[in-house]
Protein backbone atom coordinates (compact mmCIF):
# COMPACT_ATOMS: atom_id res chain seq x y z
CA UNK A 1 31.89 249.46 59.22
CA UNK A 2 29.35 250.85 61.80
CA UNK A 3 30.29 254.25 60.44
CA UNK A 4 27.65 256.88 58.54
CA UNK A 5 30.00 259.42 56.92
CA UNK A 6 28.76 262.24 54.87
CA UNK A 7 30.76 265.04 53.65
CA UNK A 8 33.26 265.35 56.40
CA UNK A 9 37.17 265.38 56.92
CA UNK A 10 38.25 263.19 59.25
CA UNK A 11 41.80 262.89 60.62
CA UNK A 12 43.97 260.44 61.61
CA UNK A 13 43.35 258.22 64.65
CA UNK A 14 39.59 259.10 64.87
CA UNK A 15 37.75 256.50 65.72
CA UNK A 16 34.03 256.66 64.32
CA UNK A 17 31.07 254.12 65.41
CA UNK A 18 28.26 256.75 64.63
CA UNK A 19 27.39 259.30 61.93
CA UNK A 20 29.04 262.35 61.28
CA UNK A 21 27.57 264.85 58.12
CA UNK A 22 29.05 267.91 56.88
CA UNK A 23 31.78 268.03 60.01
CA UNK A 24 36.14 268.12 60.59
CA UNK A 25 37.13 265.41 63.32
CA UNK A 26 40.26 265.79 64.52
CA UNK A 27 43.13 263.20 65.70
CA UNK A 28 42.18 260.98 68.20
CA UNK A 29 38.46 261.64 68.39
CA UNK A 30 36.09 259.22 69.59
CA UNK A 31 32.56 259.20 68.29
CA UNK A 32 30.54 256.96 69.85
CA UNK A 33 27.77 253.89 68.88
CA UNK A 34 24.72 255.40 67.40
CA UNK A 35 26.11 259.08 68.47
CA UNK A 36 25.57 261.92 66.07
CA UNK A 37 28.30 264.92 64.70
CA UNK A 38 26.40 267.07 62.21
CA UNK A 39 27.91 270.58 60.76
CA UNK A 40 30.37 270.35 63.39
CA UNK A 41 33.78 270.87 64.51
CA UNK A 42 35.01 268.31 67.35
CA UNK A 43 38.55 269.35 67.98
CA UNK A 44 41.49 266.88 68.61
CA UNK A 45 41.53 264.05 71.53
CA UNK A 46 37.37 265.03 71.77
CA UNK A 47 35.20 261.85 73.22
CA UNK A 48 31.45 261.74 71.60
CA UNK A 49 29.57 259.36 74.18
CA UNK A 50 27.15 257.04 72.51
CA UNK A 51 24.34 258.33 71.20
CA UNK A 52 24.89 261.82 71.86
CA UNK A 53 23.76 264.69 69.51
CA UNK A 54 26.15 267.51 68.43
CA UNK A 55 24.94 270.19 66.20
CA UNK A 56 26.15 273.22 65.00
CA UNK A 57 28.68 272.85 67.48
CA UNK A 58 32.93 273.67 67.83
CA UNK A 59 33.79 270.72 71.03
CA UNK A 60 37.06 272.03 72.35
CA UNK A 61 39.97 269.69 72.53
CA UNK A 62 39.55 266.84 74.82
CA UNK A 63 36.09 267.67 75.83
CA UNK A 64 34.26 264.66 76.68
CA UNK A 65 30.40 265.00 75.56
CA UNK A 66 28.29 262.30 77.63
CA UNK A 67 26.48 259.48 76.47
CA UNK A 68 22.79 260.82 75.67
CA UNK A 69 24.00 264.61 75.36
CA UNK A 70 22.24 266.92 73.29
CA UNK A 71 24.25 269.78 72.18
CA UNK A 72 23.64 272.48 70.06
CA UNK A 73 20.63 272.91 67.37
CA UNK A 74 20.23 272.52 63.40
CA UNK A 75 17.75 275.71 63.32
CA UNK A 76 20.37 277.90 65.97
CA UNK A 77 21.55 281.15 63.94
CA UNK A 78 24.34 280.64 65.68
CA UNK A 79 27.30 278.05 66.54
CA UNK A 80 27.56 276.65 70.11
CA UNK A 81 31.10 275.89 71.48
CA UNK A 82 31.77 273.23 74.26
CA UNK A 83 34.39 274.11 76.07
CA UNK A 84 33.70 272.27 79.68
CA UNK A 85 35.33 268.90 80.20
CA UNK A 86 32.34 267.05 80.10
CA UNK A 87 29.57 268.36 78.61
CA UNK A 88 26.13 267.11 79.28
């Protein structure tokens, strides 16, 4: 019920506390209190800390992104991936 959801498709098993806009979640993702997913691909098993920021970003599977993390931009030309572990 914490949950902002705006045009996304969200798999089974995710597990959504913040807002995600125009994004696919995969299975098992986390997305943390207050943490943000906008026009975004977080792959499966993926952990959003809370209130991180992910933007214009593809988060590789399992990646953990940590609590606070800003990642990517809403003005980039381009699309970031996150590929390390843990991403701050």
């Amino acid at each position: 019920e914490e949950a902002v959801i705006d045009n996304a498709y969200i798999t089974q098993g995710a597990v959504i506390l913040g807002e995600v806009k125009n994004s696919v979640i995969g299975t098992g993702v986390e997305v943390g209190r207050g943490a943000k997913v906008i026009d975004s691909v977080i792959q499966p098993g993926a952990k959003i800390g809370e209130g991180a920021k992910v933007t214009r970003c593809i988060v590789a599977d399992d990646v953990e992104v940590a609590p606070g993390a800003v990642l990517g931009s809403a003005d980039s030309e381009n699309i970031e991936l996150v590929a390390k572990k843990y991403a701050e």
